[in-house]
N, C-alpha and C. Protein backbone atom coordinates (compact mmCIF):
# COMPACT_ATOMS: atom_id res chain seq x y z
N UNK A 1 0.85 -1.17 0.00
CA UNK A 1 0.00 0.00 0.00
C UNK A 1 0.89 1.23 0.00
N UNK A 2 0.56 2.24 -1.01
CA UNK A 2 1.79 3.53 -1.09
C UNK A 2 0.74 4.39 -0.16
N UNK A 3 1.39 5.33 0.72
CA UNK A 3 0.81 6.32 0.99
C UNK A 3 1.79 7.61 0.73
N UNK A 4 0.98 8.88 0.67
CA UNK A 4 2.03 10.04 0.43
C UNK A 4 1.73 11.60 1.29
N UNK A 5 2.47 11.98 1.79
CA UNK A 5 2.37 13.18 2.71
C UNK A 5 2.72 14.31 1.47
N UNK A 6 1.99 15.40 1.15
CA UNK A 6 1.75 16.23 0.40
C UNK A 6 2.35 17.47 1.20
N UNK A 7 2.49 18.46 0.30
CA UNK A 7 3.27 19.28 0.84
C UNK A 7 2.36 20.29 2.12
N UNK A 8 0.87 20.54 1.26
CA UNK A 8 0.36 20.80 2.46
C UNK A 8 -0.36 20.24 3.62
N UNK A 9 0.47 18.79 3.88
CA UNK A 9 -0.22 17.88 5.16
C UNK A 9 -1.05 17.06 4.41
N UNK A 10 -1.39 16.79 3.91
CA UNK A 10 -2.57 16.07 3.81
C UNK A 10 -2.14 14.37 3.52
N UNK A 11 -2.42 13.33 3.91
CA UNK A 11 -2.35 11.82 3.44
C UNK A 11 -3.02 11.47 2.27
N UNK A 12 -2.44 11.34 1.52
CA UNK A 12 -3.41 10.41 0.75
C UNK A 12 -2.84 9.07 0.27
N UNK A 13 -3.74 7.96 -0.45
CA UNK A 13 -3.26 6.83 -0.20
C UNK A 13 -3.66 5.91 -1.66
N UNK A 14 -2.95 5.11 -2.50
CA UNK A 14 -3.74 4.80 -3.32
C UNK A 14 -4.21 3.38 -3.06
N UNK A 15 -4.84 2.89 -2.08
CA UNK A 15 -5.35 2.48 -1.39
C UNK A 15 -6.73 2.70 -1.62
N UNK A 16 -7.59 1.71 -2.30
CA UNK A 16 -9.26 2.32 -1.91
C UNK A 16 -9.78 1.05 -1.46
N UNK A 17 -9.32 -0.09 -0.40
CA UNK A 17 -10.02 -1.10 0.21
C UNK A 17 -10.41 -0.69 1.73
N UNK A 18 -10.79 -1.72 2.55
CA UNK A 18 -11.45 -0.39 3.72
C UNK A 18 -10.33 -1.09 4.50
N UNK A 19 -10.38 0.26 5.19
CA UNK A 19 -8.80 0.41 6.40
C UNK A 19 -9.17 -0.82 7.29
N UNK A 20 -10.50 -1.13 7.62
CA UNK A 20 -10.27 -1.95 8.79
C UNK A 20 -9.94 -3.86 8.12
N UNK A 21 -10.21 -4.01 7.46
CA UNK A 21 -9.32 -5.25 6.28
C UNK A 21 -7.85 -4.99 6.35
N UNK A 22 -7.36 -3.80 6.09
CA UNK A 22 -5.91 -3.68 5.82
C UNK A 22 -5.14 -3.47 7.02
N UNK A 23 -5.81 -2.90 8.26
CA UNK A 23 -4.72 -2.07 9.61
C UNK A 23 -5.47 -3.19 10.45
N UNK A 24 -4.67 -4.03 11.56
CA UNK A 24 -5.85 -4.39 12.48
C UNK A 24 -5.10 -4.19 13.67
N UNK A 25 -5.48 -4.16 14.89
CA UNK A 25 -4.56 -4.08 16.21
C UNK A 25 -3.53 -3.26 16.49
N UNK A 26 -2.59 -3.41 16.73
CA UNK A 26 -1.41 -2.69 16.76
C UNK A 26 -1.06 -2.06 16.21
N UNK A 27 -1.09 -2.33 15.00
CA UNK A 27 -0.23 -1.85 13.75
C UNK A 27 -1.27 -0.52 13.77
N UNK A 28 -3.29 0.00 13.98
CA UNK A 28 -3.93 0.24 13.74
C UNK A 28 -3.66 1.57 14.43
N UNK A 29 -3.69 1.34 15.57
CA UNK A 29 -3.27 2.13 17.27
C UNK A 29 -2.10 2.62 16.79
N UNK A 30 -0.75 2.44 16.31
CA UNK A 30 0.11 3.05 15.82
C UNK A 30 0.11 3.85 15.08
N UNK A 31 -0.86 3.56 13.74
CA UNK A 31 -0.67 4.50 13.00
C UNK A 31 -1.60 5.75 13.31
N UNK A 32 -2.84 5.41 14.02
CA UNK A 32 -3.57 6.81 14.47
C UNK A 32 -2.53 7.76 15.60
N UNK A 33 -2.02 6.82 16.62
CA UNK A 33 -1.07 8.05 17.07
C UNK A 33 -0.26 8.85 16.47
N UNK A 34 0.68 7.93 15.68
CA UNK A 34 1.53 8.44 14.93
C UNK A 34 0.77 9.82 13.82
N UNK A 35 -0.06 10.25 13.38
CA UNK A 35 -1.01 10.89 12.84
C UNK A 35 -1.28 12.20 13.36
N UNK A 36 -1.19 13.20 13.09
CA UNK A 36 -1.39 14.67 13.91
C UNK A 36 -2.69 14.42 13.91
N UNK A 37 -3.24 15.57 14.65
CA UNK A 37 -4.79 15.40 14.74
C UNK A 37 -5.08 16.79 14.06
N UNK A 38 -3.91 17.47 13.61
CA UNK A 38 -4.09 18.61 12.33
C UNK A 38 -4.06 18.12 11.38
N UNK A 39 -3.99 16.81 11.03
CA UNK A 39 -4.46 16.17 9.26
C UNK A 39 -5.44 15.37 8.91
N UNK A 40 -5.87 15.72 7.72
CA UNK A 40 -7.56 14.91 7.42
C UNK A 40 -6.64 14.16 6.42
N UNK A 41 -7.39 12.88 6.67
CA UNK A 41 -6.98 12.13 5.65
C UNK A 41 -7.94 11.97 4.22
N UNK A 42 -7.33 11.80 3.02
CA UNK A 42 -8.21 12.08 1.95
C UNK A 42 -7.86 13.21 0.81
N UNK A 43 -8.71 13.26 0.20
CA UNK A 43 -8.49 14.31 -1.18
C UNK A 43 -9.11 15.66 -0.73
N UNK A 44 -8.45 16.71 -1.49
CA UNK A 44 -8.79 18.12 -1.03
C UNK A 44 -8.60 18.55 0.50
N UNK A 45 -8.15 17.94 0.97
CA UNK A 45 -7.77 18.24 2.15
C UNK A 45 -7.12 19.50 2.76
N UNK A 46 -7.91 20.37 4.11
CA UNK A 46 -7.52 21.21 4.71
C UNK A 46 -6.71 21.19 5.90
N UNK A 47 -5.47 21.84 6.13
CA UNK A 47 -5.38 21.74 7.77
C UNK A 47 -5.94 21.87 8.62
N UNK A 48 -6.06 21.26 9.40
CA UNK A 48 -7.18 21.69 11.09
C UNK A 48 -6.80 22.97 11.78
N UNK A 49 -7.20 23.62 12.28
CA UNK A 49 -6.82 24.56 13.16
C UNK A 49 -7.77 24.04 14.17
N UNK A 50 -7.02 24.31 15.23
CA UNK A 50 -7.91 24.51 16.61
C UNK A 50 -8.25 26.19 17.29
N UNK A 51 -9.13 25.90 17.30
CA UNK A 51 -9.66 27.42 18.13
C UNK A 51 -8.72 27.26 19.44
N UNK A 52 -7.97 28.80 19.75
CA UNK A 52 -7.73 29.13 21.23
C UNK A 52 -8.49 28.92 22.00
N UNK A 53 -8.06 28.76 23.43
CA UNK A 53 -8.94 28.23 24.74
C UNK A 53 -8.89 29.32 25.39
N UNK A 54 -9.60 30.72 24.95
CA UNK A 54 -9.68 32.23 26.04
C UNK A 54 -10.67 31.92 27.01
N UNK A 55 -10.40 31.23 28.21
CA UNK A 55 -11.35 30.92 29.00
C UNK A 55 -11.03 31.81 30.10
N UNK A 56 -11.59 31.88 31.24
CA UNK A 56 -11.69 32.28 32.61
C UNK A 56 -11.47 31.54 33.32
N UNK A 57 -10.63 31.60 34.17
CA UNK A 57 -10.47 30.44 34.95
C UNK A 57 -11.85 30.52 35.91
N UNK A 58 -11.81 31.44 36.63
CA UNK A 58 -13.07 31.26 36.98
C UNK A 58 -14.66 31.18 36.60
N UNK A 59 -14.21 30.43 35.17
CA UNK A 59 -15.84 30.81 34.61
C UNK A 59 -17.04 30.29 35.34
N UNK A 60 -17.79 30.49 35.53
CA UNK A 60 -18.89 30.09 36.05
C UNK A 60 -19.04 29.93 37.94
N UNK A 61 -18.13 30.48 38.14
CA UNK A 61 -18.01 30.80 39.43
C UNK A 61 -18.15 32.27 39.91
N UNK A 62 -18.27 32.43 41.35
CA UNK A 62 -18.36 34.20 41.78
C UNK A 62 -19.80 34.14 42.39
N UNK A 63 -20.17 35.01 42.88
CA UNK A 63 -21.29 35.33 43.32
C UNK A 63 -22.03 36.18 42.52
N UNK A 64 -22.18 36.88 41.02
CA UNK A 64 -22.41 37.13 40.20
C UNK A 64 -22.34 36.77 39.01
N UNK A 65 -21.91 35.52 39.09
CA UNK A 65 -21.31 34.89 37.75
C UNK A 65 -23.24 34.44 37.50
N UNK A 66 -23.88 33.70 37.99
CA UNK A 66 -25.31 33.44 37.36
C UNK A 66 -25.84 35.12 36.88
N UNK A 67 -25.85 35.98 37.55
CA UNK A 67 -26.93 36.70 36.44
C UNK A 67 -25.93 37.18 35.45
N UNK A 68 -24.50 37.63 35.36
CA UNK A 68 -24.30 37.32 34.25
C UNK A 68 -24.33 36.72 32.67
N UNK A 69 -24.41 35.44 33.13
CA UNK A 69 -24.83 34.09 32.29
C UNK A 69 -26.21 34.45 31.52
N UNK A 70 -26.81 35.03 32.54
CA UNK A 70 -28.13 35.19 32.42
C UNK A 70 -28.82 36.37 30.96
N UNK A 71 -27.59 37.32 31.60
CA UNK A 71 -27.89 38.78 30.97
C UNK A 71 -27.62 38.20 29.63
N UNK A 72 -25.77 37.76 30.09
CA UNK A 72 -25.44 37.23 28.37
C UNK A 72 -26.38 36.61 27.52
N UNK A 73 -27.39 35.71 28.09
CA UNK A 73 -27.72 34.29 27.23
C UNK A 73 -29.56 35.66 26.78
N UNK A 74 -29.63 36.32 27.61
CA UNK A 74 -31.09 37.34 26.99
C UNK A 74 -30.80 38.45 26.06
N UNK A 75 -29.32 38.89 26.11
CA UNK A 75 -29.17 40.12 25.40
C UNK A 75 -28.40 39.85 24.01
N UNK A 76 -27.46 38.43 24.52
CA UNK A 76 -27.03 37.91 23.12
C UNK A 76 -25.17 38.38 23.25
N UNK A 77 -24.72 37.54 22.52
CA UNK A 77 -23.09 37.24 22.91
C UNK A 77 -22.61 38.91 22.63
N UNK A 78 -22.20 39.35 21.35
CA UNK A 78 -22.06 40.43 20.61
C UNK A 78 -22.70 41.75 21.61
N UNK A 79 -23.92 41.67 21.81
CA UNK A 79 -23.99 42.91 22.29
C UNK A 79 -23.61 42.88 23.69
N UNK A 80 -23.87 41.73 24.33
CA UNK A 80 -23.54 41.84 25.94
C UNK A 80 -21.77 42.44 26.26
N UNK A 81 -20.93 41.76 24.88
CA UNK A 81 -19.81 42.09 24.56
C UNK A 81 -19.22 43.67 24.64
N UNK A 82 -20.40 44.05 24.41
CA UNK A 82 -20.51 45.72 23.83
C UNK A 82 -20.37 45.73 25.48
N UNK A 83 -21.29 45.96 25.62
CA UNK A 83 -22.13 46.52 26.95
C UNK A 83 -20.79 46.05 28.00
N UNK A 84 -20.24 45.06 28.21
CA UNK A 84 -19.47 44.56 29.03
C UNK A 84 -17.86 45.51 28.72
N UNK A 85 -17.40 45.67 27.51
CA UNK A 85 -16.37 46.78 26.82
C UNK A 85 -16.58 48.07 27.69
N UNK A 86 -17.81 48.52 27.21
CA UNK A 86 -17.96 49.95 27.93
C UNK A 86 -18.14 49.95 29.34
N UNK A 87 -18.43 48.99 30.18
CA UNK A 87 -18.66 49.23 31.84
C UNK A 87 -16.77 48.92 31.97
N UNK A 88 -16.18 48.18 31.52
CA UNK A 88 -14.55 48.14 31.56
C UNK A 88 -14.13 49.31 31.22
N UNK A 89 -14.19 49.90 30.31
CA UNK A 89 -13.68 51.78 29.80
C UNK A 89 -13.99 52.24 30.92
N UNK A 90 -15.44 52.58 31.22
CA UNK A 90 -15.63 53.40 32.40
C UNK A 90 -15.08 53.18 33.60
N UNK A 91 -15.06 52.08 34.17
CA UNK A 91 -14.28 52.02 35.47
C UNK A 91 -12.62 52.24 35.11
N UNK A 92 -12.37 52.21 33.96
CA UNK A 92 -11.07 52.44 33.95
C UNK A 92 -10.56 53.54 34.28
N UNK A 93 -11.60 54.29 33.45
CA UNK A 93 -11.85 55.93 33.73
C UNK A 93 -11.88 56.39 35.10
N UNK A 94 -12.60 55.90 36.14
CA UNK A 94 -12.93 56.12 37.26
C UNK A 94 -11.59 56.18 37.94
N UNK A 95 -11.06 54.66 37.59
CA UNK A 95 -9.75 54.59 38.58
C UNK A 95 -8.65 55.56 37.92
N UNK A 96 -8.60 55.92 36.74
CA UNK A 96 -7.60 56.55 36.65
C UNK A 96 -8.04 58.27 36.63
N UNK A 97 -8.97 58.78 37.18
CA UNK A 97 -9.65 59.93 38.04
C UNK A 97 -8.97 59.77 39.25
N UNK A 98 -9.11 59.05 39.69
CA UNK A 98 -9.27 58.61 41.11
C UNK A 98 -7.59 58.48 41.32
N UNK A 99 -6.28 57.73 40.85
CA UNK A 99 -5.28 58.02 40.63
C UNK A 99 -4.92 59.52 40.53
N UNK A 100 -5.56 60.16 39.54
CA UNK A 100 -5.19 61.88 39.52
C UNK A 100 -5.72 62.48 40.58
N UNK A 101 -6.30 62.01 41.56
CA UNK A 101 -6.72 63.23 42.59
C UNK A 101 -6.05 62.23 43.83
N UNK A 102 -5.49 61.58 43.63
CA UNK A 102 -4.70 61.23 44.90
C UNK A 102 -2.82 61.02 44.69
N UNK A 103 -2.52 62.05 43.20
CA UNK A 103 -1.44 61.77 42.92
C UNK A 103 -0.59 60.85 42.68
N UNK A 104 -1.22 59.21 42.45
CA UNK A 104 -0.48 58.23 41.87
C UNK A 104 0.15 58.03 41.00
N UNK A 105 0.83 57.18 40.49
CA UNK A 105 1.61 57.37 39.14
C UNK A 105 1.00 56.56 38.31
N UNK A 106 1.62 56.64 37.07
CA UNK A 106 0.88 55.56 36.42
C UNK A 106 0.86 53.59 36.57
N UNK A 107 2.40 53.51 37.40
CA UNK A 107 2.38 52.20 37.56
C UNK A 107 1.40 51.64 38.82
N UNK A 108 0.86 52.63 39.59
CA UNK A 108 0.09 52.18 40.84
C UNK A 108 -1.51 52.14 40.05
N UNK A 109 -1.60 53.50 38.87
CA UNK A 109 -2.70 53.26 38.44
C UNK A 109 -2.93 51.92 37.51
N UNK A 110 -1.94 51.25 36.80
CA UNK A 110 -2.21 50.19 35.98
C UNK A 110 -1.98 48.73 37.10
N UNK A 111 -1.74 48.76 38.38
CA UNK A 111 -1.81 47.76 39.45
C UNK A 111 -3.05 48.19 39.58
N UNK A 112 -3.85 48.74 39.84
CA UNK A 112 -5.38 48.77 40.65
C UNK A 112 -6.34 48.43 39.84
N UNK A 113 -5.70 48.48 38.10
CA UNK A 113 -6.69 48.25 36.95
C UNK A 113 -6.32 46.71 36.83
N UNK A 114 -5.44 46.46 37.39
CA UNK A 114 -5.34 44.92 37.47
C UNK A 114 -5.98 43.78 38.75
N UNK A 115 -5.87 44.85 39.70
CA UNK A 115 -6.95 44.14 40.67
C UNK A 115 -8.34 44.59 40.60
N UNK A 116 -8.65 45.89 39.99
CA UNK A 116 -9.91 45.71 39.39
C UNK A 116 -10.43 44.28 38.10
N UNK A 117 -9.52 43.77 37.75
CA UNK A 117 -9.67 43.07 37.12
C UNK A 117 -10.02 41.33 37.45
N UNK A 118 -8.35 41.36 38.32
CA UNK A 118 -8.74 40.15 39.42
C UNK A 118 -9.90 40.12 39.92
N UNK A 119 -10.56 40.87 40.98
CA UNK A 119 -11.56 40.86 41.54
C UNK A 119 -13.04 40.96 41.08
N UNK A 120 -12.85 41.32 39.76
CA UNK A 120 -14.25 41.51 38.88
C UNK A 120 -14.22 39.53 37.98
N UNK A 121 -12.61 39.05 38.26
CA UNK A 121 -12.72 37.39 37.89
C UNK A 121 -13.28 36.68 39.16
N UNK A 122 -13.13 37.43 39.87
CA UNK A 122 -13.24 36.64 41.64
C UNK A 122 -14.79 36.47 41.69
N UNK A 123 -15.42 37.74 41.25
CA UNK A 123 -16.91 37.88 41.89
C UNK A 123 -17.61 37.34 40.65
N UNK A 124 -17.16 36.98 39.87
CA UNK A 124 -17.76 36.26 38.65
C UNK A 124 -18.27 37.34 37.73
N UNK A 125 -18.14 38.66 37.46
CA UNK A 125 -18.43 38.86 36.75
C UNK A 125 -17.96 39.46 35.41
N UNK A 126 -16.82 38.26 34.99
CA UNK A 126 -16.27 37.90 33.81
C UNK A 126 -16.60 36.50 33.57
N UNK A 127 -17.49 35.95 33.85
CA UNK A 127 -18.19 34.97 33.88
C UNK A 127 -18.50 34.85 32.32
């Protein structure tokens, strides 16, 4: 059986009997490991991409994390997105007001925008 790795990933094989007749056991288990799980096997073949994992660690946790969930899943991904952008601007705003009238610098103001941040993961509402 010839098989051939193409320049852009892809297997193909001139092989058209069915794999499980030709691979059995071991030999079978080998060759799927051996196998990225970024290649389709076959004609016309695309690379896989995997989507990034931008998660929260605390997702679904906090003491605000449910009506969150909530707002998100009634107002819809995109706009809650919006809405969630601009309450982040504004408090940014706030704290860095709030920095200028107590004379901080900027590195104390970009630490407090970071525990504003922590703590808005804490209470869930980056949920």
């Amino acid at each position: 059986m010839a098989t051939s790795i193409s320049a852009t990933g892809c297997v193909g094989s001139s092989f058209y009997g069915s794999w499980g007749t030709s691979i059995v056991g071991e030999d079978y288990t080998m060759l799927t490991k051996s196998v990225s799980s970024q290649v389709r096997i076959g004609r016309g073949c695309k690379p896989v991409r995997l989507q990034p994992m931008m998660k929260n660690v605390n997702d679904g946790k906090g003491v605000f994390a449910p009506i969150v969930v909530v707002t998100r899943n009634i107002v819809g991904k995109k706009r809650f997105n919006q809405l969630r952008g601009k309450a982040i601007a504004l408090h940014s705003q706030v704290i860095t007001e709030f920095c200028k009238s107590i004379g901080a610098d900027a590195k104390q103001r970009q630490g407090l925008i970071r525990l504003a941040k922590k703590n808005g993961e804490w209470l869930g509402f980056l949920a």
